[in-house]
Protein backbone atom coordinates (compact mmCIF):
# COMPACT_ATOMS: atom_id res chain seq x y z
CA UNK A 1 -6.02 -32.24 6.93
CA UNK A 2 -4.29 -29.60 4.82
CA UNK A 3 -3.61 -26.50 5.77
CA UNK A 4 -5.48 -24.22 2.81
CA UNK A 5 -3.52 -20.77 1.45
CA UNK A 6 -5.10 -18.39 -0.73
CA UNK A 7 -1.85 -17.19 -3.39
CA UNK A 8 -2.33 -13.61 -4.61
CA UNK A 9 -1.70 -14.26 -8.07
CA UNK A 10 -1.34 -11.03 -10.99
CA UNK A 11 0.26 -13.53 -13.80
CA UNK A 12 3.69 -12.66 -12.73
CA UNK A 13 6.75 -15.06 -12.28
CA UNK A 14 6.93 -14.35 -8.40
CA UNK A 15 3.12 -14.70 -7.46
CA UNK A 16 3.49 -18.03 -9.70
CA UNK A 17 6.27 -19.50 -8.62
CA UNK A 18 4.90 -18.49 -4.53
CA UNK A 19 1.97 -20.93 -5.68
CA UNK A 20 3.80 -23.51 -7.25
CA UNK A 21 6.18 -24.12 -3.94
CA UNK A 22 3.26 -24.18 -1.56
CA UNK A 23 1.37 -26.80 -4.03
CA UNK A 24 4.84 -28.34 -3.82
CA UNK A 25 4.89 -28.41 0.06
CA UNK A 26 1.30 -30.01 0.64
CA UNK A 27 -0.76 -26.80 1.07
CA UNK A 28 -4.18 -26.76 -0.58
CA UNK A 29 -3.78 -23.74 -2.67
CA UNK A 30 -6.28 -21.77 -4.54
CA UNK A 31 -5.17 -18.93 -6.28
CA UNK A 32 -6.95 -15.41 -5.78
CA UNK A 33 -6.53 -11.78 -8.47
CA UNK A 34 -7.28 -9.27 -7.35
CA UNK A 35 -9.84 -6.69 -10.12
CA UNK A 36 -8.28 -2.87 -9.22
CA UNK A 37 -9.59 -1.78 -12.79
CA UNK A 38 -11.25 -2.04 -15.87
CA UNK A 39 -8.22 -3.13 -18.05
CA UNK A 40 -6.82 -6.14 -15.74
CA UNK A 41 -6.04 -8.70 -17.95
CA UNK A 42 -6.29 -12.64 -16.16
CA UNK A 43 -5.12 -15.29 -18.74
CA UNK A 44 -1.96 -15.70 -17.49
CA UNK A 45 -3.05 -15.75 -13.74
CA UNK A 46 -5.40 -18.67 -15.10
CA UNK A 47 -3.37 -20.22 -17.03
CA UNK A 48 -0.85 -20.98 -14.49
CA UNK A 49 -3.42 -22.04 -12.20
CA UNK A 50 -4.62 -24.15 -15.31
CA UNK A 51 -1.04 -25.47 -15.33
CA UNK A 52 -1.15 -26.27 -11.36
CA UNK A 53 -4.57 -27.96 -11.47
CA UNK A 54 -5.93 -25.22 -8.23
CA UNK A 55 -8.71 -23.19 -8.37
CA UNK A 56 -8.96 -19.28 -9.72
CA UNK A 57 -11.36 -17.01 -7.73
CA UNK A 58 -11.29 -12.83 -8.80
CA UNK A 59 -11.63 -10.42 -6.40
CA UNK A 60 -13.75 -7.23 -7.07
CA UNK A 61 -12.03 -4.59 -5.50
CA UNK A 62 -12.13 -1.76 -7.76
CA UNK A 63 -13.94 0.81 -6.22
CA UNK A 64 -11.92 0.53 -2.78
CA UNK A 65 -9.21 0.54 -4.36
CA UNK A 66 -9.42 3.63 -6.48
CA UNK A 67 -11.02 5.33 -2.84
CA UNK A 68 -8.11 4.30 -1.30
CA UNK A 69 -4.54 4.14 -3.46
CA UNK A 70 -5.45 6.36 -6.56
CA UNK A 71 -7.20 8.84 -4.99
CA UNK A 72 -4.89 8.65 -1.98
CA UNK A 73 -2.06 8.85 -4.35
CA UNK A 74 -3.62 12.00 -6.85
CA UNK A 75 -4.57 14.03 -3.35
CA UNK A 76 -0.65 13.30 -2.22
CA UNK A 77 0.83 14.87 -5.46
CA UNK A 78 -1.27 17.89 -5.65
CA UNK A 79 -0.48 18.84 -2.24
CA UNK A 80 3.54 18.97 -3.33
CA UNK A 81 3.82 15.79 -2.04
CA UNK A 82 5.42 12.26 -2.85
CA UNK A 83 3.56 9.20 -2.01
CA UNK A 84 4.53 5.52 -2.23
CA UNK A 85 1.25 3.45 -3.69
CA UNK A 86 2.44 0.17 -3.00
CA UNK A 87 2.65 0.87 0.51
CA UNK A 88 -0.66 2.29 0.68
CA UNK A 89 -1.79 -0.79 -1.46
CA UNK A 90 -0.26 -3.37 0.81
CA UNK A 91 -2.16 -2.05 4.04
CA UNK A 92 -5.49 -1.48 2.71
CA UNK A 93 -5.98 -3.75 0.00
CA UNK A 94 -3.30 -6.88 0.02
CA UNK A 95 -3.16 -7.41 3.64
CA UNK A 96 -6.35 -5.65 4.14
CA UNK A 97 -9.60 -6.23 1.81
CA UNK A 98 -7.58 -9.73 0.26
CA UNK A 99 -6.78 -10.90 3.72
CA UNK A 100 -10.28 -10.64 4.67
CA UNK A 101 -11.63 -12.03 1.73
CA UNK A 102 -8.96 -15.26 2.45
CA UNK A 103 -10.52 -15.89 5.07
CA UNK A 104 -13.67 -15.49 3.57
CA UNK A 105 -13.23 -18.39 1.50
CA UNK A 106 -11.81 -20.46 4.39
CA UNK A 107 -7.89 -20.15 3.91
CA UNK A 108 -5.71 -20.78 6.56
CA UNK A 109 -3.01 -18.30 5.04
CA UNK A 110 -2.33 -15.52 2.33
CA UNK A 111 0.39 -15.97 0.43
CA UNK A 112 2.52 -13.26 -2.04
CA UNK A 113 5.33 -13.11 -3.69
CA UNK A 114 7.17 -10.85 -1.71
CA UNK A 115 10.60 -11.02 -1.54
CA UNK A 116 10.84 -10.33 2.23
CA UNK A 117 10.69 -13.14 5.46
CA UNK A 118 8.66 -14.08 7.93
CA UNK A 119 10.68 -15.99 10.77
CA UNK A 120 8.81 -16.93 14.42
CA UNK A 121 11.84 -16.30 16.93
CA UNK A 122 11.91 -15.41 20.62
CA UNK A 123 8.56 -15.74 21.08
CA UNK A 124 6.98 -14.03 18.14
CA UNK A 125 6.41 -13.50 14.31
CA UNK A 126 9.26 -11.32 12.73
CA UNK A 127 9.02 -9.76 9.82
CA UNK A 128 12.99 -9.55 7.88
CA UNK A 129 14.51 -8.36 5.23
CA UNK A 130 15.17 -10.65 2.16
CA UNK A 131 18.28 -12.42 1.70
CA UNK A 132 18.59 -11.35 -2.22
CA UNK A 133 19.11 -7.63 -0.62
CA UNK A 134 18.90 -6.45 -4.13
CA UNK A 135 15.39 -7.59 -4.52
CA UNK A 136 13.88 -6.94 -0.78
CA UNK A 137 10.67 -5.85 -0.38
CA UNK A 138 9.94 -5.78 3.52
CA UNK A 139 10.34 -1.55 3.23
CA UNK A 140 6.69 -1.89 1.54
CA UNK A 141 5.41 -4.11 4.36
CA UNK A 142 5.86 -2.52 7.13
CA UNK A 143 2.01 -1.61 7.71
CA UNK A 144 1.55 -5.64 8.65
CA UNK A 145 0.67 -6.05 12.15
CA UNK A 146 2.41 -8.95 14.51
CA UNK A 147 -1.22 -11.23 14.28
CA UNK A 148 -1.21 -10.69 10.60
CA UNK A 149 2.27 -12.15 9.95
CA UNK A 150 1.09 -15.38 11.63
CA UNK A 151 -1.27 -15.66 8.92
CA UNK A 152 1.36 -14.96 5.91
CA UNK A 153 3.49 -16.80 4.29
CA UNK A 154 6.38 -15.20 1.81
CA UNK A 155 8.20 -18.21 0.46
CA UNK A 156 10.74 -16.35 -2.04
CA UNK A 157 12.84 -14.18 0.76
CA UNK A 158 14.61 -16.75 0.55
CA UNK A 159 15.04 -16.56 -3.21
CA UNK A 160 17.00 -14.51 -5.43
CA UNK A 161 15.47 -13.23 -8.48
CA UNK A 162 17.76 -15.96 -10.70
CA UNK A 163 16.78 -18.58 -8.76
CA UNK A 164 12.94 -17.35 -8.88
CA UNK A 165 13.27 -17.60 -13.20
CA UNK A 166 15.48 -20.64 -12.93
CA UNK A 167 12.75 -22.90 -10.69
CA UNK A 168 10.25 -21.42 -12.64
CA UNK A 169 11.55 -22.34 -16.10
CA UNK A 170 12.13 -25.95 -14.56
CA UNK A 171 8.63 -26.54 -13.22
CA UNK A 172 7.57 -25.55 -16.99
CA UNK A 173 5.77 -22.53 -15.41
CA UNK A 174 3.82 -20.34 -18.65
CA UNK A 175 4.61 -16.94 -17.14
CA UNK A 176 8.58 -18.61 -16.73
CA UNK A 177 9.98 -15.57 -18.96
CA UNK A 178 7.40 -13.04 -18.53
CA UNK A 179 9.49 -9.88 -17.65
CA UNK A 180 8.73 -8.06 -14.39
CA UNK A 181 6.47 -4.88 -14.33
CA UNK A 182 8.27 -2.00 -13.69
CA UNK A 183 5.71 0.81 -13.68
CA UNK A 184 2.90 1.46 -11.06
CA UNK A 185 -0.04 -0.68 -12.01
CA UNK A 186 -3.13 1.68 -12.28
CA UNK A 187 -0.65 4.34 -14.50
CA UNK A 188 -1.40 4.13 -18.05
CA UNK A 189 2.58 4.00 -19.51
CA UNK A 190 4.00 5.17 -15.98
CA UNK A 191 2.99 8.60 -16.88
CA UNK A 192 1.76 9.95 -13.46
CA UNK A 193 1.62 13.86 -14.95
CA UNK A 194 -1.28 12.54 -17.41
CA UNK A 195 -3.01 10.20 -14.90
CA UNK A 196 -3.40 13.42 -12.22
CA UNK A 197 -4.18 15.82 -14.92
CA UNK A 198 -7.12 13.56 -15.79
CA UNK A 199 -8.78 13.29 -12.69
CA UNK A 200 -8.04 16.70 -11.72
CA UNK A 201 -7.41 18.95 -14.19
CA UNK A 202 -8.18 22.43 -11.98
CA UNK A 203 -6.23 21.75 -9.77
CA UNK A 204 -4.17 24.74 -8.33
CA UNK A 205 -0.81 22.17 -8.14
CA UNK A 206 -1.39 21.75 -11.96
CA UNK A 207 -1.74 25.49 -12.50
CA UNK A 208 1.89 27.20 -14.30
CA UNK A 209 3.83 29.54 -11.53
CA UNK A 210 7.35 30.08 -11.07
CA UNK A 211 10.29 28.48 -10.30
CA UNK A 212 12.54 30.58 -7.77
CA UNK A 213 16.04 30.18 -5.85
CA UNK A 214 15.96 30.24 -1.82
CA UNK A 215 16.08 34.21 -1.64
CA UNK A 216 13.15 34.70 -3.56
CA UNK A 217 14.45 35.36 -7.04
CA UNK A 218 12.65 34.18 -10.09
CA UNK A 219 14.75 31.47 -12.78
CA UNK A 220 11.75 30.31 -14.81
CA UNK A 221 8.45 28.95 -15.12
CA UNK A 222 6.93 25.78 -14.35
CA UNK A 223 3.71 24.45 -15.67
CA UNK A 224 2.66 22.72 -11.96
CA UNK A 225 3.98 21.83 -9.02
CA UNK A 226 2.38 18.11 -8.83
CA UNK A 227 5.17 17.90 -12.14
CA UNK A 228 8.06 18.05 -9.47
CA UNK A 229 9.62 16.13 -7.11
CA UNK A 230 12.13 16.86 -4.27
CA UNK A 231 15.63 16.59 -5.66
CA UNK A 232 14.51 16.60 -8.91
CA UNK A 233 17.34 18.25 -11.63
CA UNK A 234 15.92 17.33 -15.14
CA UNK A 235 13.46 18.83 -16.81
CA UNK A 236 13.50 22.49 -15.12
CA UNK A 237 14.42 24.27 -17.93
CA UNK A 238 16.61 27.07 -16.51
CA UNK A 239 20.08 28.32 -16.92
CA UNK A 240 22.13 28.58 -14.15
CA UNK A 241 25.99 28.74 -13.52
CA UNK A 242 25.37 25.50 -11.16
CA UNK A 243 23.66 22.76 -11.50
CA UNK A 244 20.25 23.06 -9.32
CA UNK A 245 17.93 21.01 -7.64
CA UNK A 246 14.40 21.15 -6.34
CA UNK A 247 14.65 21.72 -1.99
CA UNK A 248 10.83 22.75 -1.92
CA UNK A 249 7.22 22.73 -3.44
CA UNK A 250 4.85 25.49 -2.46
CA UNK A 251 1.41 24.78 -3.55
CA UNK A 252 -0.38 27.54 -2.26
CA UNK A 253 1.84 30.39 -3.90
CA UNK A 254 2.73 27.99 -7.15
CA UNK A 255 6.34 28.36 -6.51
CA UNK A 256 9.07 25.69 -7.10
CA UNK A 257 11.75 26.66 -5.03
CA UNK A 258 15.31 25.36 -6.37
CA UNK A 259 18.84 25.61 -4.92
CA UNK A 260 22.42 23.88 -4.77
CA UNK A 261 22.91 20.68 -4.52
CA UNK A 262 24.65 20.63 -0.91
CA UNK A 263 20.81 22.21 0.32
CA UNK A 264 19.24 18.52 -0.43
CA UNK A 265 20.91 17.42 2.30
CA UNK A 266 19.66 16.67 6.27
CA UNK A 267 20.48 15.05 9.30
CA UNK A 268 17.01 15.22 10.90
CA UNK A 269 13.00 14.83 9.81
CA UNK A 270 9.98 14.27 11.08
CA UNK A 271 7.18 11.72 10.83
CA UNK A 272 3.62 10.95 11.36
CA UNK A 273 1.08 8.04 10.51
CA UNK A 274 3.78 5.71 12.62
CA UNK A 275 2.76 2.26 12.76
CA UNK A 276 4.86 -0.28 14.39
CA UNK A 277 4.68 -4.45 14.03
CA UNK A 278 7.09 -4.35 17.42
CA UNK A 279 7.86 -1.10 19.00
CA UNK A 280 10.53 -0.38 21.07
CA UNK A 281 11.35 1.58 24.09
CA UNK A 282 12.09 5.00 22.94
CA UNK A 283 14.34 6.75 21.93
CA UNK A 284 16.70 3.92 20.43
CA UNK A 285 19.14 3.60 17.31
CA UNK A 286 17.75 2.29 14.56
CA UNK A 287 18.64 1.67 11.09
CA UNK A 288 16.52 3.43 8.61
CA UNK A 289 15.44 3.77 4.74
CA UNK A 290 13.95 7.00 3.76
CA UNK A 291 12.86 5.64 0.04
CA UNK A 292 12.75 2.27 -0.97
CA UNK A 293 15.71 2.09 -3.66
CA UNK A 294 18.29 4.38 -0.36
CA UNK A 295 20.38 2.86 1.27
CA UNK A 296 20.48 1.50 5.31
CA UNK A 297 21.59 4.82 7.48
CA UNK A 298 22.07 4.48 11.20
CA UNK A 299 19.53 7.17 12.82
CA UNK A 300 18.14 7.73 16.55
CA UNK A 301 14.24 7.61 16.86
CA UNK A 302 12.64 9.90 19.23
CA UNK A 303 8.97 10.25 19.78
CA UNK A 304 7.10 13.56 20.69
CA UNK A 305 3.37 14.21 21.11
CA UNK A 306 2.03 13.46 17.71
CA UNK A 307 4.82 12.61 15.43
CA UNK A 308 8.87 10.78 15.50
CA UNK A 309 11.94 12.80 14.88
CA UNK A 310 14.62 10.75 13.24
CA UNK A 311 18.31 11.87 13.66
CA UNK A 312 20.79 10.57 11.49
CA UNK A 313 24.04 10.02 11.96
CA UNK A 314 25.33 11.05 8.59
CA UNK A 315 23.23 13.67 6.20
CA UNK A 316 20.26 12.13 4.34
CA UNK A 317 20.05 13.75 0.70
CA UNK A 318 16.70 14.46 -0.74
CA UNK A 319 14.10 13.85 2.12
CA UNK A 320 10.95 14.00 0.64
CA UNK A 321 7.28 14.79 2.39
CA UNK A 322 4.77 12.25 1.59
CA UNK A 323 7.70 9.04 0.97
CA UNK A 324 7.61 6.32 3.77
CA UNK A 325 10.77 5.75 6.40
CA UNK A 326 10.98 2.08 7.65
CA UNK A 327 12.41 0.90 10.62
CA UNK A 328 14.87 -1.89 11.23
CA UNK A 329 17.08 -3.27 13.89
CA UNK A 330 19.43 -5.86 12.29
CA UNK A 331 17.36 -7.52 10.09
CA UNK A 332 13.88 -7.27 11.36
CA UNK A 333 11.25 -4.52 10.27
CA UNK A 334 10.02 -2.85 13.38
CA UNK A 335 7.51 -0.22 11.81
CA UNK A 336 7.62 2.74 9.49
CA UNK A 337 5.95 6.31 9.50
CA UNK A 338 5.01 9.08 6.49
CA UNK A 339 7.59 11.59 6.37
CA UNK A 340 6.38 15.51 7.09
């Protein structure tokens, strides 16, 4: 009998293509898209399931997911933090709500279109980095649990993105040269200012203050703090004989504190909310990413009471509260935390 996979499917090339291989493998395959608002648009998620003769269901999940990634993300900002959505989307609504509701309609496994892997090796389910390194996505899966990956299957790690298009424009695919979304979904034109203003305009984070060096003294004005973002250069407005940055948001006295360059930079942070797949004995050297688009840094990963400190071995520029550090050891994803 064959083994049934529900395919998260938005309309895109990857979630497609994901389908299209599984169908191609022997799976029984029934596509599944997800409703997070009012304006989703399905045709092309049909039409390629049209296309691939499998089944279409939609999945209501508005209201949880506007409790738990847009609110989540518009409480983040106005406390001077900066959070990562698709994280908090991939543990409470992809491999959370649409897992469940996969095996509510009797699949065997959820599929995406991830570009990360999913290997079973000494004994257990290992979650790895893609091979296309440019395209990896296992940094926003690290919230997946060992029992979970059992259950998932990511067929493009193995993929890069030219091969994705390529094998899509050969299996005739109608979403073959639909270009890749590069905002966050549930923000109208990727403008995150408007979208926070909207649902809470009072909000003391959106109220002007002043923008200030590290010894107090006042450069300018700034019309919020939620508008700014650790490391941040453009857009401040001020004159200064050097080139500043953003080092610090301080929500309670509507300051934006700015400062050189060479200030962005750390060896050390802390972390909470840690969540591990496999966890090691520690403290143990790790290789870290403290933003999805940084680079791999060698670090050492201590735990204390209710939180990790993370020592690197070279400074990390730009640490920023509220953005997620993942774990790896070689290739493998151990876990990830939110960054203080």
């Amino acid at each position: 009998m064959k083994k049934k996979v529900a395919v998260a499917m938005s309309g895109g090339v990857d979630s497609s293509l994901t389908a299209a291989i599984l169908l191609y493998k022997g799976f029984d395959v029934v596509g599944v898209t997800m409703l997070l608002d009012d304006e989703k648009n399905f045709s092309d998620a049909q039409k390629v399931c049209e296309h691939l003769g499998i089944n279409h269901h939609v999945a209501d999940f508005r209201k949880i997911f506007r409790d738990k990634v847009e609110n989540y993300f518009v409480e983040e900002y106005l406390r001077g933090r900066t959070p990562n959505p698709c994280v908090r989307c991939n543990r409470e609504i992809k491999f959370g709500k649409l897992f469940d509701f996969a095996e509510y309609i009797g699949a065997d496994f959820l599929s995406t279109g991830h570009y990360a892997r999913i290997i079973f090796e000494d004994g257990r389910f290992k979650l790895k980095k893609a091979l296309d390194l440019k395209k990896d996505q296992s940094y926003v899966l690290y919230n997946l649990t060992a029992e979970k990956l059992a259950k998932i299957i990511l067929p493009l790690g193995e993929f890069s993105k030219v091969e994705t298009r390529n094998l899509a424009e050969k299996l005739n695919l109608p979403v073959a040269k639909k270009p890749d979304s590069q905002e966050i979904c549930f923000v109208p034109g990727d403008d995150y200012k408007n979208f926070i203003a909207n649902r809470e305009p009072e909000a003391q984070a959106l109220q002007a203050g002043e923008i200030i060096s590290s010894d107090g003294k006042i450069l300018g004005k700034h019309n919020g703090v939620a508008n700014y973002t650790i490391g941040q250069r453009k857009g401040l407005g001020i004159a200064a004989p050097q080139p500043l940055y953003v080092t610090r948001l301080d929500v309670a006295n509507k300051k934006v504190v700015v400062d050189a360059g060479e200030k962005l930079f750390s060896k050390t942070l802390t972390a909470h909310e840690a969540h591990w797949i496999y966890k090691p004995t520690l403290p143990k050297i790790l290789q870290a990413k403290i933003r999805y688009g940084s680079k791999f840094s060698e670090c050492t990963v201590a735990e204390e009471e209710n939180f990790l400190r993370v020592t690197f071995n070279e400074p990390q520029r730009a640490i920023t509260p509220g953005q997620s550090i993942v774990f790896y050891d070689g290739e493998e994803v151990l876990g990830g935390a939110i960054i203080n």
